[in-house]
Protein backbone atom coordinates (compact mmCIF):
# COMPACT_ATOMS: atom_id res chain seq x y z
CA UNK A 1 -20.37 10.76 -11.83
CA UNK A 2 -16.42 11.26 -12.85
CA UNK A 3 -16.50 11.56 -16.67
CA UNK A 4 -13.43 11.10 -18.19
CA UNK A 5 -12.37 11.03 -21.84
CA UNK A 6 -8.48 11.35 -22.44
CA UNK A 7 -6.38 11.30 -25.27
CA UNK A 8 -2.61 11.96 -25.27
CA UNK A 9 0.87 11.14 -26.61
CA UNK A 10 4.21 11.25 -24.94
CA UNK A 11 6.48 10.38 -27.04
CA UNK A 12 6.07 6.72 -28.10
CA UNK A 13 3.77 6.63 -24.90
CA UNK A 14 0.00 6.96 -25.35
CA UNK A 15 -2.27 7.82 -22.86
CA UNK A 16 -6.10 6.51 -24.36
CA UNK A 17 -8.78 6.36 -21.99
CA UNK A 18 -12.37 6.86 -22.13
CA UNK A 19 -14.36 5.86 -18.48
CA UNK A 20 -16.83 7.11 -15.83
CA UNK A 21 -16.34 6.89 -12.20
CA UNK A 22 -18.57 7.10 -9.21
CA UNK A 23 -18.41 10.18 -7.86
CA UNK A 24 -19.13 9.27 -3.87
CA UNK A 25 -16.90 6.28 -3.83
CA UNK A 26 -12.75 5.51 -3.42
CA UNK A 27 -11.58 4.94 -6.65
CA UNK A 28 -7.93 2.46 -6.78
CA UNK A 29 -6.15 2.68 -10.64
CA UNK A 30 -4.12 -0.22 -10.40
CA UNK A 31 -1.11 -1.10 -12.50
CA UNK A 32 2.50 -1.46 -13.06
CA UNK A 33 5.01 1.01 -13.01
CA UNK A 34 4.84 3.39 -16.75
CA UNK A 35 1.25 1.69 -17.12
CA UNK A 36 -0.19 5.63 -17.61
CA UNK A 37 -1.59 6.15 -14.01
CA UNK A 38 0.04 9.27 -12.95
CA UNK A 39 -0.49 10.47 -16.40
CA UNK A 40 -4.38 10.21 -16.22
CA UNK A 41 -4.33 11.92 -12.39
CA UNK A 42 -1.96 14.75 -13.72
CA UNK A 43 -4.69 14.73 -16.77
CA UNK A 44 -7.60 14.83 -14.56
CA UNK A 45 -6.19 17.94 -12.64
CA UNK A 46 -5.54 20.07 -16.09
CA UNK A 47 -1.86 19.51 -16.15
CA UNK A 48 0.52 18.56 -19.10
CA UNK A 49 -1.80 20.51 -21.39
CA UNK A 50 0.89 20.96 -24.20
CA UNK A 51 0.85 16.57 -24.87
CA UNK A 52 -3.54 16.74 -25.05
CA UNK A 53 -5.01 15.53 -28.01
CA UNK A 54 -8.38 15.26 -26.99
CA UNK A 55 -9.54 15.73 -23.65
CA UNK A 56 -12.93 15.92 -21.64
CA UNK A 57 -13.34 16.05 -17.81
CA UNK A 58 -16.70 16.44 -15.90
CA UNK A 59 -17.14 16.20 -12.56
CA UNK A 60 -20.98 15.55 -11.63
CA UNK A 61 -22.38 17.12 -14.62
CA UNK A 62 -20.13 20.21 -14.53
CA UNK A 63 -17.30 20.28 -17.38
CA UNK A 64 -13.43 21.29 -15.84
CA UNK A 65 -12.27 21.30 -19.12
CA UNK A 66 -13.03 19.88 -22.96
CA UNK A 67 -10.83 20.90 -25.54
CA UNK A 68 -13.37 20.46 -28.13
CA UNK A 69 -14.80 23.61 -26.61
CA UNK A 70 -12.15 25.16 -25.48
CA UNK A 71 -13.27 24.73 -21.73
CA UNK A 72 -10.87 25.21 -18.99
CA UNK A 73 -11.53 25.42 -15.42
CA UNK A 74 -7.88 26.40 -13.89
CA UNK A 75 -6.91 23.65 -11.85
CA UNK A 76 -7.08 25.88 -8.00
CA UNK A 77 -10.98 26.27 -8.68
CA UNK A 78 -11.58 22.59 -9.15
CA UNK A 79 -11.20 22.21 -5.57
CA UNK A 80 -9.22 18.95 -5.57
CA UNK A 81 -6.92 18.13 -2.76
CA UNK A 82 -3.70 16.77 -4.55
CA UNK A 83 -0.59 14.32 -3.41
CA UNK A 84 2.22 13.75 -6.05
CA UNK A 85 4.26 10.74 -5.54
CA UNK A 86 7.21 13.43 -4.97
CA UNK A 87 5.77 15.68 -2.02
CA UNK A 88 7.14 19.38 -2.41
CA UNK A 89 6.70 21.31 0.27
CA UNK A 90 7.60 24.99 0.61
CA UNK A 91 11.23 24.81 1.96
CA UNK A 92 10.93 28.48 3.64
CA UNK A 93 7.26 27.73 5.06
CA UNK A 94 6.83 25.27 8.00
CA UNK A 95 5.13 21.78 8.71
CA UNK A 96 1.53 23.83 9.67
CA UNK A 97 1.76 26.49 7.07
CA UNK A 98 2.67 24.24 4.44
CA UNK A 99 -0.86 22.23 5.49
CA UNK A 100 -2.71 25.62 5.67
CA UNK A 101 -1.55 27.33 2.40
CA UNK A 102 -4.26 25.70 -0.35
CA UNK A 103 -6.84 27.21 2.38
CA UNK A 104 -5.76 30.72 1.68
CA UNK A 105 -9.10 32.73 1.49
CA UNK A 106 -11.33 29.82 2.76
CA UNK A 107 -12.66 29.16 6.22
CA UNK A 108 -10.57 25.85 8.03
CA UNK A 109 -12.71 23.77 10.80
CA UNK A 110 -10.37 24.06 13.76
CA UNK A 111 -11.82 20.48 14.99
CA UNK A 112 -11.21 18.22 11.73
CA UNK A 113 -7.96 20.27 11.43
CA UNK A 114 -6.87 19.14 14.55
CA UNK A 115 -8.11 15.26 13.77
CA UNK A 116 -6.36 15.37 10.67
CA UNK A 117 -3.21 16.09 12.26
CA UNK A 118 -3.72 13.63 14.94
CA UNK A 119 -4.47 10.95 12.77
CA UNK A 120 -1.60 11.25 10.77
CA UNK A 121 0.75 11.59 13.84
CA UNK A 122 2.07 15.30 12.77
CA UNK A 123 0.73 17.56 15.55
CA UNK A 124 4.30 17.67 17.15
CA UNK A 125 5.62 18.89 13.53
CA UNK A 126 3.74 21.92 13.02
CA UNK A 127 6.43 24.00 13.79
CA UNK A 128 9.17 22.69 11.88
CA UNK A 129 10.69 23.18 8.35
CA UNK A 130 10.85 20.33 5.58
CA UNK A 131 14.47 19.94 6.07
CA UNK A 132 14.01 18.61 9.27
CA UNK A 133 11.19 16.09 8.44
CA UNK A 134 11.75 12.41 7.13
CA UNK A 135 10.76 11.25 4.11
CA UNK A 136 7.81 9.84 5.66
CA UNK A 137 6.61 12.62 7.78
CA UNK A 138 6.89 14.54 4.81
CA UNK A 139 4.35 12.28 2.50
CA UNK A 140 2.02 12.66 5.80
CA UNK A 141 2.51 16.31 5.59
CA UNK A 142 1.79 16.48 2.33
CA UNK A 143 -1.25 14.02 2.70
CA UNK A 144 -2.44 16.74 5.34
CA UNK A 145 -2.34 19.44 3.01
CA UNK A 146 -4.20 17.41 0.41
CA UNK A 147 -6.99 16.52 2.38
CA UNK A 148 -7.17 19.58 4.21
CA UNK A 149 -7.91 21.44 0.31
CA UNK A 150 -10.01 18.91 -0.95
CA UNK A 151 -13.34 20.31 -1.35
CA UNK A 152 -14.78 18.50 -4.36
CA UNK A 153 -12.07 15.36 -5.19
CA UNK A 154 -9.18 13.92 -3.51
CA UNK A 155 -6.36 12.14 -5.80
CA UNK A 156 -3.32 10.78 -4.29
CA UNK A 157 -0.68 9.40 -6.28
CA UNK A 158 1.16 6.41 -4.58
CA UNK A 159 0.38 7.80 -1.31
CA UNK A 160 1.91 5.33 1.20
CA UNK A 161 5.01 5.04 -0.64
CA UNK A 162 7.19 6.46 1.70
CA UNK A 163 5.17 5.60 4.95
CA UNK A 164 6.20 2.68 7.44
CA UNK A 165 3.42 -0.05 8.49
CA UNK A 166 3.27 1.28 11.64
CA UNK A 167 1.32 4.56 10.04
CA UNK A 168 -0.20 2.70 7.47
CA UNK A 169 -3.26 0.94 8.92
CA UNK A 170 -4.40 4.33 11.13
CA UNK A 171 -3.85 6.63 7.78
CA UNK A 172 -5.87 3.84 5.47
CA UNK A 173 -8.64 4.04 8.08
CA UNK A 174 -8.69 8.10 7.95
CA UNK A 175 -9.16 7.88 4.08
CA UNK A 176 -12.21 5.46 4.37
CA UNK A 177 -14.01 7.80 7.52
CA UNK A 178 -13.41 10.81 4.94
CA UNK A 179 -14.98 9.44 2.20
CA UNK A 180 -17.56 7.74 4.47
CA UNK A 181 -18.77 10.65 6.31
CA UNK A 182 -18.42 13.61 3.52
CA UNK A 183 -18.65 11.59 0.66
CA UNK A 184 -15.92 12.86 -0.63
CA UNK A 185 -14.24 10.91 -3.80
CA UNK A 186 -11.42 9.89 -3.48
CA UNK A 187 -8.69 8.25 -6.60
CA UNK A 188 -5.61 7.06 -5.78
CA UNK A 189 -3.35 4.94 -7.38
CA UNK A 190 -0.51 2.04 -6.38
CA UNK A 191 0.76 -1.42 -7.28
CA UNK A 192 -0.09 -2.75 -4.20
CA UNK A 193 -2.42 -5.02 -4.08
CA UNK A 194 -3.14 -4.86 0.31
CA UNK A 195 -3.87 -1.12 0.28
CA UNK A 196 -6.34 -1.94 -2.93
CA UNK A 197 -7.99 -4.52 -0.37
CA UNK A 198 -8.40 -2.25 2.06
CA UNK A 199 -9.83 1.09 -0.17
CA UNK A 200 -10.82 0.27 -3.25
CA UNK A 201 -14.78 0.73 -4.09
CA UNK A 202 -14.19 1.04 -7.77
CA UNK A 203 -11.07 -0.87 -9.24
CA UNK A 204 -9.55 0.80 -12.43
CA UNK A 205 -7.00 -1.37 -14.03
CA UNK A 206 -4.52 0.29 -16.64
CA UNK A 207 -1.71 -1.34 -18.47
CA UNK A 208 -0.15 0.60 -21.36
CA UNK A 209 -2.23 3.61 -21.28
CA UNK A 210 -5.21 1.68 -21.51
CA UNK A 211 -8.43 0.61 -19.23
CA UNK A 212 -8.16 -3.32 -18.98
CA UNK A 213 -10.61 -4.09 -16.03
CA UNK A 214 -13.18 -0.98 -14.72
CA UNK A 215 -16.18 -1.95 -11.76
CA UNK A 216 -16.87 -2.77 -8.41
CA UNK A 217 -13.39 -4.06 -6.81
CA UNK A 218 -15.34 -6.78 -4.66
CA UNK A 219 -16.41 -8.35 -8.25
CA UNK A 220 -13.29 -7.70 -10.06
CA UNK A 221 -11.12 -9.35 -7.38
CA UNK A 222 -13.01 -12.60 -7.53
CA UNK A 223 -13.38 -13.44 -11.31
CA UNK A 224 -11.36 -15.64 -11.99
CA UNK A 225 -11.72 -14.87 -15.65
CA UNK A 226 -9.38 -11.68 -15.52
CA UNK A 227 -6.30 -10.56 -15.43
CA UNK A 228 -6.28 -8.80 -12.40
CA UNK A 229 -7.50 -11.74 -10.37
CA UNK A 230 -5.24 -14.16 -12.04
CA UNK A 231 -2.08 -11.94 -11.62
CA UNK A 232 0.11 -14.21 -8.87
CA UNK A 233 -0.32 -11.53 -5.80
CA UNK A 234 -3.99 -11.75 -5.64
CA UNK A 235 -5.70 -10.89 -2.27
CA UNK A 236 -8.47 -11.83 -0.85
CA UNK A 237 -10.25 -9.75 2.33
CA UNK A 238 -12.83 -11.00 4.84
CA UNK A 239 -14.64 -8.82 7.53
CA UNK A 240 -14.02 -10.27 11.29
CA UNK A 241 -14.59 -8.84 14.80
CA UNK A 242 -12.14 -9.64 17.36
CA UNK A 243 -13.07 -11.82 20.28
CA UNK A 244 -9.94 -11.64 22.43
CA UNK A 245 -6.04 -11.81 22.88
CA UNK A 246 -4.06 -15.14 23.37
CA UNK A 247 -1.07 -13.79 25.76
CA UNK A 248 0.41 -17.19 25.95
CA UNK A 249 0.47 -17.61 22.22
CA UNK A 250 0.76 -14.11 21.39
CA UNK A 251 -2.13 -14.18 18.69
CA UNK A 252 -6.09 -12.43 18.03
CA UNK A 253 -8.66 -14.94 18.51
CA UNK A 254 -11.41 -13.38 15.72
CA UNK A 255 -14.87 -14.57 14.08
CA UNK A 256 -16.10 -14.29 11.00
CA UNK A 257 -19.91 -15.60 9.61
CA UNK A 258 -19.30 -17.71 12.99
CA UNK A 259 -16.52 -19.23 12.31
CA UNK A 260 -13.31 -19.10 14.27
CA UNK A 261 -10.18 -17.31 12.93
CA UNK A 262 -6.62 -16.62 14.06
CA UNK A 263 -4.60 -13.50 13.01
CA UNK A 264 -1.04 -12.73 14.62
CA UNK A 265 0.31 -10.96 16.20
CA UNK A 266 -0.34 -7.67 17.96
CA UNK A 267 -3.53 -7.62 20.26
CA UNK A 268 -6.20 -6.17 18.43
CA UNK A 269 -9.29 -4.53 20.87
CA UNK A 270 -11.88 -6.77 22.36
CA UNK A 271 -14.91 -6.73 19.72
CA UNK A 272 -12.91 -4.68 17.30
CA UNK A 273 -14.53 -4.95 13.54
CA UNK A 274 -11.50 -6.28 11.79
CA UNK A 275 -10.75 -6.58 7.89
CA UNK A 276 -8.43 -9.19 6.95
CA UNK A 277 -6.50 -10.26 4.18
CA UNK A 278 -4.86 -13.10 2.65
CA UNK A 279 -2.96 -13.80 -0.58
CA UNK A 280 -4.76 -15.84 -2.84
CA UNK A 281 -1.62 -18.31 -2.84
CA UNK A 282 -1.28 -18.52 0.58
CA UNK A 283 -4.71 -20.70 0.83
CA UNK A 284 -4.55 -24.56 0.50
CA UNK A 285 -7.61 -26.42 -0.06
CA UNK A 286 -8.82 -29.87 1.91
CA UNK A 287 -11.59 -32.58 1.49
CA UNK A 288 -12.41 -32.62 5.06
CA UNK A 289 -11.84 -30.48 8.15
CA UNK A 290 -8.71 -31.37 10.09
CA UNK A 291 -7.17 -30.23 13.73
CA UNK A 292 -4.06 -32.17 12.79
CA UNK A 293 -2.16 -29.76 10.99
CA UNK A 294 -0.17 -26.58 11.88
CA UNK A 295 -2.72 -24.14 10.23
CA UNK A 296 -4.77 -22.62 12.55
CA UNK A 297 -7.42 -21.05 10.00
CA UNK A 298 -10.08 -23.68 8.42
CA UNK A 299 -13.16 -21.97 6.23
CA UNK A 300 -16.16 -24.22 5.13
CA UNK A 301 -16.62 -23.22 1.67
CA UNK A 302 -18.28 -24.00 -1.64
CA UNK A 303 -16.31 -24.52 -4.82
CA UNK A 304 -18.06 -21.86 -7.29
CA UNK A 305 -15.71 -22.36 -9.93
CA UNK A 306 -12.37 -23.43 -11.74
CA UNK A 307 -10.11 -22.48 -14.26
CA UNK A 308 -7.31 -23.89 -15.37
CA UNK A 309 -5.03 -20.83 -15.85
CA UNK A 310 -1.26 -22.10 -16.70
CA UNK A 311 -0.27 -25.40 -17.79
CA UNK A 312 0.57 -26.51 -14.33
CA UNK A 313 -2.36 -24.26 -12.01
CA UNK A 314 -5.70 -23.76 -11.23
CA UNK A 315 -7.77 -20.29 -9.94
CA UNK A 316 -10.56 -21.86 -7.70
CA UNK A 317 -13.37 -18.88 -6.74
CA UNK A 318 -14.86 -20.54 -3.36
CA UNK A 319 -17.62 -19.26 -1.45
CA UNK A 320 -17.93 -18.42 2.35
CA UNK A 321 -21.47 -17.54 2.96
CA UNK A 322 -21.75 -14.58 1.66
CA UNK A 323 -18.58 -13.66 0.85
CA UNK A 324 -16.25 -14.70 -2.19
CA UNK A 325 -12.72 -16.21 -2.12
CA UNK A 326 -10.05 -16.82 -4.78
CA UNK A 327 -7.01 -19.48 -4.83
CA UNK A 328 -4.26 -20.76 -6.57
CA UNK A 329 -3.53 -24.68 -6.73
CA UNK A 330 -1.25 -27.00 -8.47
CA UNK A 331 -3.05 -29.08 -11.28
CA UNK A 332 -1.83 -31.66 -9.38
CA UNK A 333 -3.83 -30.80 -6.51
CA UNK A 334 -7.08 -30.51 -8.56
CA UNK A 335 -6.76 -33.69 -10.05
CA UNK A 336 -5.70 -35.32 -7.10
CA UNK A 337 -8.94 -34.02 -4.83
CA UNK A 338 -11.10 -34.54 -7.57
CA UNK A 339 -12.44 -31.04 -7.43
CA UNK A 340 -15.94 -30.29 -9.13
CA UNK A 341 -17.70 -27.19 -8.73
CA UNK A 342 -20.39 -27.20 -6.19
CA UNK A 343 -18.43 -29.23 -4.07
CA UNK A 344 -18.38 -28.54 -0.04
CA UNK A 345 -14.71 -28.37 0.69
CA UNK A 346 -12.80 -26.58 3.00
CA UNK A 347 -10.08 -23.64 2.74
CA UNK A 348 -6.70 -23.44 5.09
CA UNK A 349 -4.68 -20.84 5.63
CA UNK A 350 -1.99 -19.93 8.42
CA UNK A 351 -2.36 -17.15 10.94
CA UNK A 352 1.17 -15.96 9.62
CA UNK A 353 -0.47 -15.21 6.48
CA UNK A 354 -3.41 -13.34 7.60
CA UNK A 355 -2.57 -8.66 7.61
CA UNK A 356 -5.32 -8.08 9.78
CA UNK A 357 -6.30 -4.22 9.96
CA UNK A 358 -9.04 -2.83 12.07
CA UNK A 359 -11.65 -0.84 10.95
């Protein structure tokens, strides 16, 4: 386990955070801009030492540093693998020395080398200087050089800020293999809700320099009774396999739990595992099951529960087999349908809606 027991004030800004993480898993901290998440990574790496009140790290059982003791492991022998949102790369060094300089004094496998810079589409860079990289090529450069180092922990800090959806999906996909076959935790923080759909084990949500919501993300993300589930971009994420490619129509033909699913628009691989999500707000809810409609995506569900969260909507929690759903409705649309929990009712959404990503 990640033990971590912060304490710190910038300025008028306090950092106060006392919480244990799983130490196998992909951790997401989740919050606004200024809500204190960069401030707990930098924390959990030993920087900003001079704004510590009281601080405590442990990392499976062995303490990096506690101030009541006066314990300090220096941050290059914690062997974490580190991406700030701002990537600074050594201006005079190029692309593959800049990924090879944390390994300094430490054998490098040749083969996951080379993956890693496949993967991230950089193995025409190696060769040239940060001034001639985008800002994109330069987060995957940096991204390289983080995982490359990262012996015990992994923390990335808004790492797909500056990368385009066409790397996003293959780079997301790297992260999970990583952490799947080395076990290597990994904490990273964003706003955005899709990547947290995709990575996130262990959901950590922070708002003013304070824990709101800590567990399992495939709990938090379907209570309807918190924050983070209630917030109005609220995703949802089912597990698919593709079946084939509709050239005429231009969209994936999937199943999920045997039902039949429709995602848009670029052809995904024949019997492809395929995660997909959808925004909370983008499903619509029906009494019966319907072909005459434009939505192509119809779920037999279960209403689980309601809750009327605003004067004017409901959160619904629905389930599909095994799997849990959340959506928003007008209270108009609850009272009209009669909804009850423990109703058999159906859940709609469009293919247009649907970010499918393959695993």
């Amino acid at each position: 386990m990640i033990n971590v027991s912060v304490k710190c004030q910038f300025d008028e800004f306090i950092l106060d955070i006392n919480e244990q993480f799983p130490s196998d898993k992909i951790i997401g901290l989740f919050g606004s801009s200024g809500s204190g998440k960069s401030k707990l990574l930098r924390q959990m790496l030993g920087f900003d030492l001079n704004y510590q009140q009281q601080v405590s790290i442990q990392f499976n059982s062995k303490t990096w540093q506690d101030k009541a003791t006066k314990q300090f492991e220096l941050t290059e022998k914690r062997g974490i693998g580190y991406l700030p949102q701002t990537v600074d790369l050594f201006s005079y060094l190029n692309v593959e020395d800049n990924i090879k300089f944390g390994t300094k004094n430490q054998s490098l496998d040749s083969d996951f080398y080379k993956t890693i810079l496949l993967e991230l589409d950089i193995e025409e860079l190696t060769k040239k200087l940060p001034n001639q990289l985008s800002g994109g090529q330069k987060q995957r450069v940096g991204l390289a050089r983080a995982v490359i180092s990262a012996k015990q922990l992994l923390i990335l800090d808004e790492p797909f800020s500056a990368i385009g959806e066409d790397h996003k999906p293959q780079i997301m996909r790297l992260l999970k293999t990583i952490n799947k076959n080395s076990n290597l935790p990994i904490i990273f923080s964003s706003h955005n809700r899709y990547e947290h759909a995709y990575l996130t084990e262990h959901l950590v949500n922070i708002d003013n320099g304070k824990v709101t919501q800590s567990g399992a993300y495939s709990k938090l993300s379907t209570d309807i009774n918190n924050s983070f589930a209630q917030a109005p971009g609220a995703v949802n994420h089912l597990e698919a396999k593709s079946v084939s490619f509709d050239d005429d129509y231009y969209v994936n033909q999937l199943v999920s739990q045997d039902v039949q699913l429709w995602a848009g628009f670029q052809p995904i691989e024949k019997d492809r595992q395929v995660h997909l999500e959808v925004r909370a707000k983008d499903i619509s809810i029906a009494l019966t099951n319907t072909n005459n409609t434009s939505i192509l995506n119809c779920l037999p569900v279960k209403l689980v529960a309601s809750k009327e969260i605003s004067r004017h909507q409901y959160l619904l929690k629905l389930a599909f087999n095994n799997t849990y759903l959340i959506a928003f409705i007008t209270k108009k649309s609850f009272i009209d349908l009669k909804l009850k929990d423990d109703m058999d009712i159906f859940a709609l959404f469009k293919a247009v809606s649907v970010l499918p990503i393959s695993n």
